[in-house]
Structures are given as structure tokens and as C-alpha cells.
C-alpha atoms as a PDB file:
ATOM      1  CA  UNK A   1     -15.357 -42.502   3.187  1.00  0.00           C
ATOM      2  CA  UNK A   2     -13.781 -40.697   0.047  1.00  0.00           C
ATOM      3  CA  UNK A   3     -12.147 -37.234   0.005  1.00  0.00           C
ATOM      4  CA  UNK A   4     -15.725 -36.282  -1.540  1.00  0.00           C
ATOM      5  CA  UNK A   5     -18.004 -37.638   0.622  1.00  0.00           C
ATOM      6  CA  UNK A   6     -16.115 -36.175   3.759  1.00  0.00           C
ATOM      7  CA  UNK A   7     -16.230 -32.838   2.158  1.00  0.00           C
ATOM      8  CA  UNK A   8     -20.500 -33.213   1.852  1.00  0.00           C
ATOM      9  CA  UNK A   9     -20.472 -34.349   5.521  1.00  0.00           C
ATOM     10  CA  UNK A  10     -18.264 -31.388   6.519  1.00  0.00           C
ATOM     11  CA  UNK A  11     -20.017 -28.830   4.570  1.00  0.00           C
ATOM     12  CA  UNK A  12     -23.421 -29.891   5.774  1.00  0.00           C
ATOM     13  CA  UNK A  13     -22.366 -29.840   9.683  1.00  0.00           C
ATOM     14  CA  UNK A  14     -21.562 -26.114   8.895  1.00  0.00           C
ATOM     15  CA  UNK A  15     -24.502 -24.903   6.797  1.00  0.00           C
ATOM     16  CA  UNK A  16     -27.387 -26.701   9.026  1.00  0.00           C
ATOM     17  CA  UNK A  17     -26.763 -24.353  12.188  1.00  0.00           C
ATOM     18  CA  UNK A  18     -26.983 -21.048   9.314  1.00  0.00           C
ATOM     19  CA  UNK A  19     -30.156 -22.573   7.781  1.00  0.00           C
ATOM     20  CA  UNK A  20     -31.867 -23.913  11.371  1.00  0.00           C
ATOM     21  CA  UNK A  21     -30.768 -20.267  12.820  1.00  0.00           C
ATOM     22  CA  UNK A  22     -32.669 -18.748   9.653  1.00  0.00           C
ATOM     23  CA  UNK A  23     -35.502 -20.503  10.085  1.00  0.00           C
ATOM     24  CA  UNK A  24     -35.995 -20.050  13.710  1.00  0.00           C
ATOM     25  CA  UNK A  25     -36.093 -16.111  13.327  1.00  0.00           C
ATOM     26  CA  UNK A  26     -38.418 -16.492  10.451  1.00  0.00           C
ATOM     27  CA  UNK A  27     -40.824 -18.824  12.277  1.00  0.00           C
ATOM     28  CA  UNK A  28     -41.329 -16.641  15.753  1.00  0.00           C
ATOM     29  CA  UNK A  29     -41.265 -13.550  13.556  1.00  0.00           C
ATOM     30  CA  UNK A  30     -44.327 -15.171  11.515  1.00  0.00           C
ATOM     31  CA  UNK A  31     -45.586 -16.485  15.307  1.00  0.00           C
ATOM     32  CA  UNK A  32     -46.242 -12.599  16.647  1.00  0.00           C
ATOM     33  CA  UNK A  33     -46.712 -11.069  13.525  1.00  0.00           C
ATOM     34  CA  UNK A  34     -44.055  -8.556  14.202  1.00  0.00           C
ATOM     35  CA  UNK A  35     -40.710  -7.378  11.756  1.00  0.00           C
ATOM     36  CA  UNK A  36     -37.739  -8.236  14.375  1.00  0.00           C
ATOM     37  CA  UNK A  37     -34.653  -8.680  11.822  1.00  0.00           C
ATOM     38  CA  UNK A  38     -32.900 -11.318  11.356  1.00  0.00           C
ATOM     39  CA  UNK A  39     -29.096 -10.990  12.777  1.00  0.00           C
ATOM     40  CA  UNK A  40     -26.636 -11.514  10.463  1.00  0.00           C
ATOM     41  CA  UNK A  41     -22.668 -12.549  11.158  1.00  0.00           C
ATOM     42  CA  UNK A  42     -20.361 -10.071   9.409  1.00  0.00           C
ATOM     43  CA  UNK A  43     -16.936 -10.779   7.863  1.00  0.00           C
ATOM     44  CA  UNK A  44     -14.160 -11.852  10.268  1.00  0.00           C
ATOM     45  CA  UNK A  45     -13.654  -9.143  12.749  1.00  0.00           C
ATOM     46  CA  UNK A  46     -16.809  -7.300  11.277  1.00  0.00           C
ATOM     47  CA  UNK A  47     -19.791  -6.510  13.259  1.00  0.00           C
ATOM     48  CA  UNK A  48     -23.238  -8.292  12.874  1.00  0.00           C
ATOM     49  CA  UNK A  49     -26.276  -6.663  11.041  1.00  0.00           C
ATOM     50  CA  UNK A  50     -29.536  -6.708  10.837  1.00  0.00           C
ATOM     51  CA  UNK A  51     -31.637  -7.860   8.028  1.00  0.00           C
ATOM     52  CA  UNK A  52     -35.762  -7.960   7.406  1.00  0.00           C
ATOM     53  CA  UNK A  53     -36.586 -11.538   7.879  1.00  0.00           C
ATOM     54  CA  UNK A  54     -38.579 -10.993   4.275  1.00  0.00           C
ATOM     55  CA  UNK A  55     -35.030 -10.061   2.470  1.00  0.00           C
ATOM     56  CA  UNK A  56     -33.595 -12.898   4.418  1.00  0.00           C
ATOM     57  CA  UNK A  57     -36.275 -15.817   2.980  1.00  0.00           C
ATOM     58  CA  UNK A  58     -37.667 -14.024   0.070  1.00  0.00           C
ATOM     59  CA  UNK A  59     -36.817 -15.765  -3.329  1.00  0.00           C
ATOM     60  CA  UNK A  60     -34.417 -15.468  -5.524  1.00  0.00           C
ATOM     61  CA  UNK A  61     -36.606 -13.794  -8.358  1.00  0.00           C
ATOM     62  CA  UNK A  62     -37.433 -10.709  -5.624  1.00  0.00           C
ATOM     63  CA  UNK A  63     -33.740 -10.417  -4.137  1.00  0.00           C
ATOM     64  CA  UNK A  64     -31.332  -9.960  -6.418  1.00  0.00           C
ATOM     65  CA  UNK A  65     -27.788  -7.795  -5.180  1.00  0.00           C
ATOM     66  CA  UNK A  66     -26.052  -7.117  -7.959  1.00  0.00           C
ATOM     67  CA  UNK A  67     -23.046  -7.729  -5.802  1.00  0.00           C
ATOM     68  CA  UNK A  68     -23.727 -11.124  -5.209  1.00  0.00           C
ATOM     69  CA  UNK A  69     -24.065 -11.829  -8.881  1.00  0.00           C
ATOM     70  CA  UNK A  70     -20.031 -10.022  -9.486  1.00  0.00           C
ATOM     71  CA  UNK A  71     -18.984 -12.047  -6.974  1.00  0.00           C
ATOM     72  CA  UNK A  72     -20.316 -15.229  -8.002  1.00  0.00           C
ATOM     73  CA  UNK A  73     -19.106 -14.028 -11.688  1.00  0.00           C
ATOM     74  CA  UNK A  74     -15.284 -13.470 -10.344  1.00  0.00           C
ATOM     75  CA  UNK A  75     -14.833 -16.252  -8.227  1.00  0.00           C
ATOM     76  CA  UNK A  76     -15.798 -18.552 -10.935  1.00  0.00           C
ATOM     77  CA  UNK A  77     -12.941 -17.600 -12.837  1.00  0.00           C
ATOM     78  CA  UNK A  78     -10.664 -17.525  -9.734  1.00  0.00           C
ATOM     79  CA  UNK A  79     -11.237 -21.452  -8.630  1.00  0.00           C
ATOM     80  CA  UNK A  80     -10.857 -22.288 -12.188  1.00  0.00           C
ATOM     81  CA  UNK A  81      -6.881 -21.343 -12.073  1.00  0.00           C
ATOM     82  CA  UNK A  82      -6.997 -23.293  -8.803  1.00  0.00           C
ATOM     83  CA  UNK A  83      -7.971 -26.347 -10.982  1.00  0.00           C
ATOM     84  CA  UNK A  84      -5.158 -25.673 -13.339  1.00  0.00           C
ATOM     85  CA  UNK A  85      -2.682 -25.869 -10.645  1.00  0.00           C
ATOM     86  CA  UNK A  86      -3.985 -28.815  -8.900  1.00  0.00           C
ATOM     87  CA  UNK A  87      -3.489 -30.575 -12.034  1.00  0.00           C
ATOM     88  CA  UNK A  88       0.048 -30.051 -12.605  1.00  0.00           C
ATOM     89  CA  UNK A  89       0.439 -32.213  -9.224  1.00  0.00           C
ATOM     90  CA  UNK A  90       0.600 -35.481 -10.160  1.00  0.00           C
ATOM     91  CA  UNK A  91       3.125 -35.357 -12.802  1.00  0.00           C
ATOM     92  CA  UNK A  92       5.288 -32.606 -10.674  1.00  0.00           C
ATOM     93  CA  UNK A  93       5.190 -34.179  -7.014  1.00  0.00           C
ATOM     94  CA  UNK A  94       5.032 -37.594  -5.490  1.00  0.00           C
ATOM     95  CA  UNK A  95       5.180 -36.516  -2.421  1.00  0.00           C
ATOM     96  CA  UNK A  96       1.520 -37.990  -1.012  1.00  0.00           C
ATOM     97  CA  UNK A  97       0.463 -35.338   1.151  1.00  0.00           C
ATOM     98  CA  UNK A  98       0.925 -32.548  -1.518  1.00  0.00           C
ATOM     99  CA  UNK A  99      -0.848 -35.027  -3.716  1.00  0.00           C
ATOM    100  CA  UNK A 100      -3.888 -35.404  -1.476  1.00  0.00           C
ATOM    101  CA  UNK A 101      -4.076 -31.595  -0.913  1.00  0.00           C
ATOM    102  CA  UNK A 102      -4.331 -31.203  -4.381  1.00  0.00           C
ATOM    103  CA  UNK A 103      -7.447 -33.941  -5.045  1.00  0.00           C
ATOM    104  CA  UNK A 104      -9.024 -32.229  -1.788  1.00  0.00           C
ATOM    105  CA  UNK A 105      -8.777 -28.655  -3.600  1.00  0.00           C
ATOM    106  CA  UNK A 106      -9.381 -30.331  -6.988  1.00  0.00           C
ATOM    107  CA  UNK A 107     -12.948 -32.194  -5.306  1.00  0.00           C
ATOM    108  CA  UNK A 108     -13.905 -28.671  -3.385  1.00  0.00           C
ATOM    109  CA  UNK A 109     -12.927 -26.510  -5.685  1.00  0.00           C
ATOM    110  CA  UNK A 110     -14.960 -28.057  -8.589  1.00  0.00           C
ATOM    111  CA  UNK A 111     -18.276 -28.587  -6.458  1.00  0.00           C
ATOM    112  CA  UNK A 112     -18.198 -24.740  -5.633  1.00  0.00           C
ATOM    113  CA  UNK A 113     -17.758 -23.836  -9.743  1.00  0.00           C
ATOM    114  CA  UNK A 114     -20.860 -26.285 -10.642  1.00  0.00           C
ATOM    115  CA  UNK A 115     -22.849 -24.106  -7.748  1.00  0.00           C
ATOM    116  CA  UNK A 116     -21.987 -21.065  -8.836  1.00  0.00           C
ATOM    117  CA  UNK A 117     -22.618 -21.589 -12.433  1.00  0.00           C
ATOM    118  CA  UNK A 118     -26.570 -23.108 -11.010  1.00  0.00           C
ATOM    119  CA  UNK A 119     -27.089 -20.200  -9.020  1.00  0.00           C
ATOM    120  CA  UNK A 120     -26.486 -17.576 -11.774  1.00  0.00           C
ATOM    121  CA  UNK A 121     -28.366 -19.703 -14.612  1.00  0.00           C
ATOM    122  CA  UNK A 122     -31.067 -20.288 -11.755  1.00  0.00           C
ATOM    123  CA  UNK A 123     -31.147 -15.939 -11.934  1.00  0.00           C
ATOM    124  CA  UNK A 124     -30.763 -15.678 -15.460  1.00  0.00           C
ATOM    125  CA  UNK A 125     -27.036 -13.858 -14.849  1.00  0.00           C
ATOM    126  CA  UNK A 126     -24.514 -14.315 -17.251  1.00  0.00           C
ATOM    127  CA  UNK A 127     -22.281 -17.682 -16.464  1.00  0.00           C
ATOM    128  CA  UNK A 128     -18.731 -16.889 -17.475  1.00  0.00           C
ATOM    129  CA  UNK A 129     -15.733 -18.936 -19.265  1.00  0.00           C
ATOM    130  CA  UNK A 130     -14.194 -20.289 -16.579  1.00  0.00           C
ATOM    131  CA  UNK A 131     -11.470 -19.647 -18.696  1.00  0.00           C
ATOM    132  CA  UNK A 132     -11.815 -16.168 -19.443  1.00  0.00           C
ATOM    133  CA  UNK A 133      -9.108 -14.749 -16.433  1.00  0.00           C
ATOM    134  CA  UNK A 134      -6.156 -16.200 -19.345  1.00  0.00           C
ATOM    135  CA  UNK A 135      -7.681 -12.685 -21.670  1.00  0.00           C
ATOM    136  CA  UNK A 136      -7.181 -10.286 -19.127  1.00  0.00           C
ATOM    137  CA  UNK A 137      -4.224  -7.922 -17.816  1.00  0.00           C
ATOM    138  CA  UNK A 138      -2.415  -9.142 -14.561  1.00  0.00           C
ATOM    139  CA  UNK A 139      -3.372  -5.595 -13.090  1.00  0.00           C
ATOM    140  CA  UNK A 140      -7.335  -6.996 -13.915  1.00  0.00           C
ATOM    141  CA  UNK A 141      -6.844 -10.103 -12.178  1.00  0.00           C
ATOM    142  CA  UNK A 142      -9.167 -11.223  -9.157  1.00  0.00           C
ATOM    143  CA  UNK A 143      -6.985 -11.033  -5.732  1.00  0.00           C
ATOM    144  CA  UNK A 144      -4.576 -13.608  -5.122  1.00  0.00           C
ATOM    145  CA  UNK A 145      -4.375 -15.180  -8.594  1.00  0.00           C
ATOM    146  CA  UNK A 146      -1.591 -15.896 -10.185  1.00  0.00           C
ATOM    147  CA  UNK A 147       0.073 -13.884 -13.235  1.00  0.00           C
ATOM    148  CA  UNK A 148       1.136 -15.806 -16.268  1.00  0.00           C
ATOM    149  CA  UNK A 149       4.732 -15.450 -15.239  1.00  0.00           C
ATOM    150  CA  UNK A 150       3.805 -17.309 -11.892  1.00  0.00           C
ATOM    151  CA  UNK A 151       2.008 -19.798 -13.443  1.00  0.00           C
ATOM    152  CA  UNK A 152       4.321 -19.947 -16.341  1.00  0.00           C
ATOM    153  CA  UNK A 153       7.397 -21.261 -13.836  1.00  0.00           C
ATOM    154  CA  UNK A 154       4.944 -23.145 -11.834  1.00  0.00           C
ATOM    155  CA  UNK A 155       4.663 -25.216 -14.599  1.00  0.00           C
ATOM    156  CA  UNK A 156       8.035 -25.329 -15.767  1.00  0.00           C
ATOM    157  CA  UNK A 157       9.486 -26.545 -11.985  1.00  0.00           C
ATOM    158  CA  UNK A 158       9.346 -30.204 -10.883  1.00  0.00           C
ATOM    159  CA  UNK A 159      10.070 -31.855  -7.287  1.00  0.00           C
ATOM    160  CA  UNK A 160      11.023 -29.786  -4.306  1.00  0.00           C
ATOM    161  CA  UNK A 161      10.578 -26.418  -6.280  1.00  0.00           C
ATOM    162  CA  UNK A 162       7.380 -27.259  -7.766  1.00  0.00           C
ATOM    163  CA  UNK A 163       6.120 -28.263  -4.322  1.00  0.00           C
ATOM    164  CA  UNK A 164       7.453 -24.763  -2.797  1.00  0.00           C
ATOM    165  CA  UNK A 165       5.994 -22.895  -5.729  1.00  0.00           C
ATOM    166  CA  UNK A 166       2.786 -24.375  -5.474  1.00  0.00           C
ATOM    167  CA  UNK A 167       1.921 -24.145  -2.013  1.00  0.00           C
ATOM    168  CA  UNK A 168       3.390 -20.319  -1.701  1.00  0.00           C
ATOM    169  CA  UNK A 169       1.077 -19.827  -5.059  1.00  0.00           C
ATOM    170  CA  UNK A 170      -1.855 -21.575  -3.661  1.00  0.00           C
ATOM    171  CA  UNK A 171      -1.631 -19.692  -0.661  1.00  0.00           C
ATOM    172  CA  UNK A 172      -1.811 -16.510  -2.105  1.00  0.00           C
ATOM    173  CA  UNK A 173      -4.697 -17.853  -4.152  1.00  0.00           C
ATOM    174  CA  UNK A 174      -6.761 -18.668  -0.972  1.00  0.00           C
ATOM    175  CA  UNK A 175      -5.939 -14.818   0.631  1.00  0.00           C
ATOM    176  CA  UNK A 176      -7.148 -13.759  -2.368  1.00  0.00           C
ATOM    177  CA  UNK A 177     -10.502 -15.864  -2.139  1.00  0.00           C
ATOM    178  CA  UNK A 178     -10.751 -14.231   1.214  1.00  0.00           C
ATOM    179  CA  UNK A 179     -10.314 -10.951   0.328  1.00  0.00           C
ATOM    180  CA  UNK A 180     -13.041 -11.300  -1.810  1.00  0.00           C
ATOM    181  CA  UNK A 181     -15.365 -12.715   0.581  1.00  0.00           C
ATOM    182  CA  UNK A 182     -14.821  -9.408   2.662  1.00  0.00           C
ATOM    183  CA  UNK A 183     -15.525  -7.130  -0.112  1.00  0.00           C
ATOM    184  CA  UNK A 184     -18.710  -8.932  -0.793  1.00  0.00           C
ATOM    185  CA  UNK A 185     -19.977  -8.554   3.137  1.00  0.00           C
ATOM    186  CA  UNK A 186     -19.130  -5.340   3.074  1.00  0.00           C
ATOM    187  CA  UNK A 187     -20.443  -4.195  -0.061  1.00  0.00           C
ATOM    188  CA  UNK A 188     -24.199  -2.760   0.977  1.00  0.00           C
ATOM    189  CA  UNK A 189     -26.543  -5.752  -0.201  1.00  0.00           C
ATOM    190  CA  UNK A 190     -23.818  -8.282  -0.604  1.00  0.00           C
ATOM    191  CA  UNK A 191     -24.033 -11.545   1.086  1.00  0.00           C
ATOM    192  CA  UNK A 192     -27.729 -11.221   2.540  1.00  0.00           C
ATOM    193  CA  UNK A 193     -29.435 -13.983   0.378  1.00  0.00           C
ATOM    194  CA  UNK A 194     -29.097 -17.240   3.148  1.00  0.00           C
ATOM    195  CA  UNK A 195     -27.438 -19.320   0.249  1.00  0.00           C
ATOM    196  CA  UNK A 196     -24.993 -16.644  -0.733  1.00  0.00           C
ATOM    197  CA  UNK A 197     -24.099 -16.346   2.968  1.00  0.00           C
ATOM    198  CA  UNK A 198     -23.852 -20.044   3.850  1.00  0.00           C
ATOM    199  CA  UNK A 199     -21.859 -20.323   0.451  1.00  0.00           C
ATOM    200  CA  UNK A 200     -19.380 -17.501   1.267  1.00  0.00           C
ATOM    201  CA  UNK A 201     -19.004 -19.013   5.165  1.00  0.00           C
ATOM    202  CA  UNK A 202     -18.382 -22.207   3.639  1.00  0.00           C
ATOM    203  CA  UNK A 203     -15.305 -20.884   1.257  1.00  0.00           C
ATOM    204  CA  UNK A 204     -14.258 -18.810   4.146  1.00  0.00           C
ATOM    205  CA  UNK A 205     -14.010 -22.089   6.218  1.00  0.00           C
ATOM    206  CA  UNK A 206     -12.729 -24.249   3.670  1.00  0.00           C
ATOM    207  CA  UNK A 207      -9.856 -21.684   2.690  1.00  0.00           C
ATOM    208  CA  UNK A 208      -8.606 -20.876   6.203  1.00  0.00           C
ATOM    209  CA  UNK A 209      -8.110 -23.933   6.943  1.00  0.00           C
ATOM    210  CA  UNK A 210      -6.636 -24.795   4.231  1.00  0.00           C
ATOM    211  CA  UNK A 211      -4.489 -22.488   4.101  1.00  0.00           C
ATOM    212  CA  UNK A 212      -3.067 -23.239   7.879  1.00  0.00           C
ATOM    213  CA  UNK A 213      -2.417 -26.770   6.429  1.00  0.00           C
ATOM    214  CA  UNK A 214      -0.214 -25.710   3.693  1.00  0.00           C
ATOM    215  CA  UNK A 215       1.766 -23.021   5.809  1.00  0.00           C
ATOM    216  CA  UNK A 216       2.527 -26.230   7.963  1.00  0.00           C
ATOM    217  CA  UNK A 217       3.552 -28.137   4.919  1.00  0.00           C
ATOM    218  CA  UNK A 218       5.675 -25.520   3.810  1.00  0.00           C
ATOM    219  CA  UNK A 219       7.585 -25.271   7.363  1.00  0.00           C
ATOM    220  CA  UNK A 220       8.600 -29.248   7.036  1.00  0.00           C
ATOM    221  CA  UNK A 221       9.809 -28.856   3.987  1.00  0.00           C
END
């Protein structure tokens, strides 16, 4: 199986159990007529919350948090610099497992853009230039990414420097992604929609991981 088909098969072993849990509340709410809520996880170290089962399965047309369309906005713009690093790999690195990080992040990383993008045309939202983070100030930058300067020697270094760059850089990228994530389940109506929430679980996922496997690479360096 290819680095893109295991990432399908991962993602959907972690979004059934979200979408089967959602569906059970909604079907023995519907069974005795009452309103229980349905529970939802918090952030990392947050508490749960409750939620009206109709918020939780209405559609997209009724339930719209205005949070979920910023964050969807930003983090566009965010995995897009991702992209830009991963492809400075292959003509900066040959070292394989830094080059099959990168095409992991590159595959992932892509496949979360073209969602985002959907879900916001879907809503009739505003789809950004994934591009447009290169106009603004560093001090207006979304958390974690990288300033010009960064990126500017980043691209510049080759070999053992490059490598050290880019895994310190893309490290700080993922905190960033994470910080996010907790800003949008905290924010009051953020993260309630079930695809929002199985989207942000998945990054969450994804990014811790990920970035356990390149603190790892960095200590054998």
C-alpha cells in the first residue's frame, strides 16, 4: 500500500468511532423523543461538553460558527507553507527517512487543503490564496509558521543543516497547527459541526505524532 492509501486507511479507523458515536446519540435521542445532548471531547486536557443533538446533525446551511469558517480560512494558508518546505527536500536531503517524512506531510498535508477549500465553497465562505500568508507581517502570521528569514535560510542550507533546519522548522509548524486547534475548541461555537470536529481530531492526531517522529529524528542526528 502507498504512503496515500495508508493515510485513507488511518484516517478512516479514527473518524468511524466519532461518526458511529454521533449517530448512536442521535438515534436513541430520536427513539424517546427526548433532547439528551450529545457529549462532546474537548481539546487535550479540556473538559467534555454538551451539545443539542440538533446542532450536532443539523446541516451545514443551519449551523454555521463563524469560528469554524476563520479557522478553516487560516489553516489553509498555514499547510500551504508546509508544502513549500516539503518541497525543498528532495534537492536538499538524501537522507531517505527525511525524504519519506516529507512525501507523508506533502500527501496529508495536501488532502486536508483540498477539504478545506470544499467545505468553505460547500458554505459559500470565502476560499483564500493559499498563498496569501507571503503578503502579511511576521507579527500577522498564523502560530508556528515560519518568517521569511526562517524560510529564507531554510532554503539557502543543504545536507545536515538543511535537515536540522527543517525538522526544528517543521516542528514549530505542527505546535502551531495545534495551537490553533485549541483556540478553535475553545472558542464558544467552534468545533461543534461533526465534520469540523472529526477534521480538527484528525490534524490533532496526525500532527502529534508527527511531531514525536521528527523530535526522534532530530536526536539521531
Amino acid at each position: 500500500m502507498d504512503v496515500a492509501g495508508a493515510l485513507v486507511v488511518s484516517r478512516f479507523c479514527r473518524v468511524l468511532p466519532v461518526l458511529l458515536s454521533a449517530a448512536a446519540f442521535a438515534s436513541c435521542d430520536a427513539s424517546r423523543g427526548g433532547a439528551a445532548p450529545v457529549v462532546q471531547p474537548g481539546a487535550p486536557g479540556q473538559p467534555t461538553r454538551d451539545i443539542p443533538v440538533a446542532a450536532a446533525i443539523a446541516p451545514a446551511s443551519r449551523v454555521l460558527s463563524p469560528a469554524d469558517v476563520r479557522f478553516m480560512q487560516r489553516m489553509i494558508g498555514h499547510h500551504a507553507q508546509a508544502l513549500e518546505m516539503t518541497a525543498l527536500v528532495p534537492s536538499r536531503s538524501t537522507r531517505e527517512d527525511l525524504r519519506l517524512l516529507a512525501k507523508r506531510l506533502e500527501v496529508s498535508q495536501d488532502d486536508e487543503i483540498g477539504f478545506m477549500r470544499e467545505w468553505l465553497e460547500r458554505r459559500g465562505q470565502a476560499v483564500p490564496d493559499a498563498h496569501a500568508h507571503h503578503a502579511l507581517a511576521p507579527s500577522d502570521l498564523m502560530p508556528g509558521m515560519l518568517v521569511p528569514e526562517e524560510m529564507a535560510r531554510l532554503e539557502a542550507a543543504s545536507g545536515a543543516e538543511f535537515e536540522r533546519l527543517f525538522l526544528e522548522g517543521m516542528i514549530k509548524h505542527h505546535e502551531g497547527a495545534l495551537v490553533m486547534v485549541q483556540e478553535l475548541l475553545a472558542t464558544p461555537g467552534g468545533g461543534q459541526q461533526p465534520d469540523v470536529f472529526t477534521f480538527t481530531a484528525d490534524v490533532e492526531a496526525d500532527q502529534r505524532i508527527e511531531i514525536e517522529r521528527m523530535s526522534g529524528m532530530l536526536d539521531a542526528r
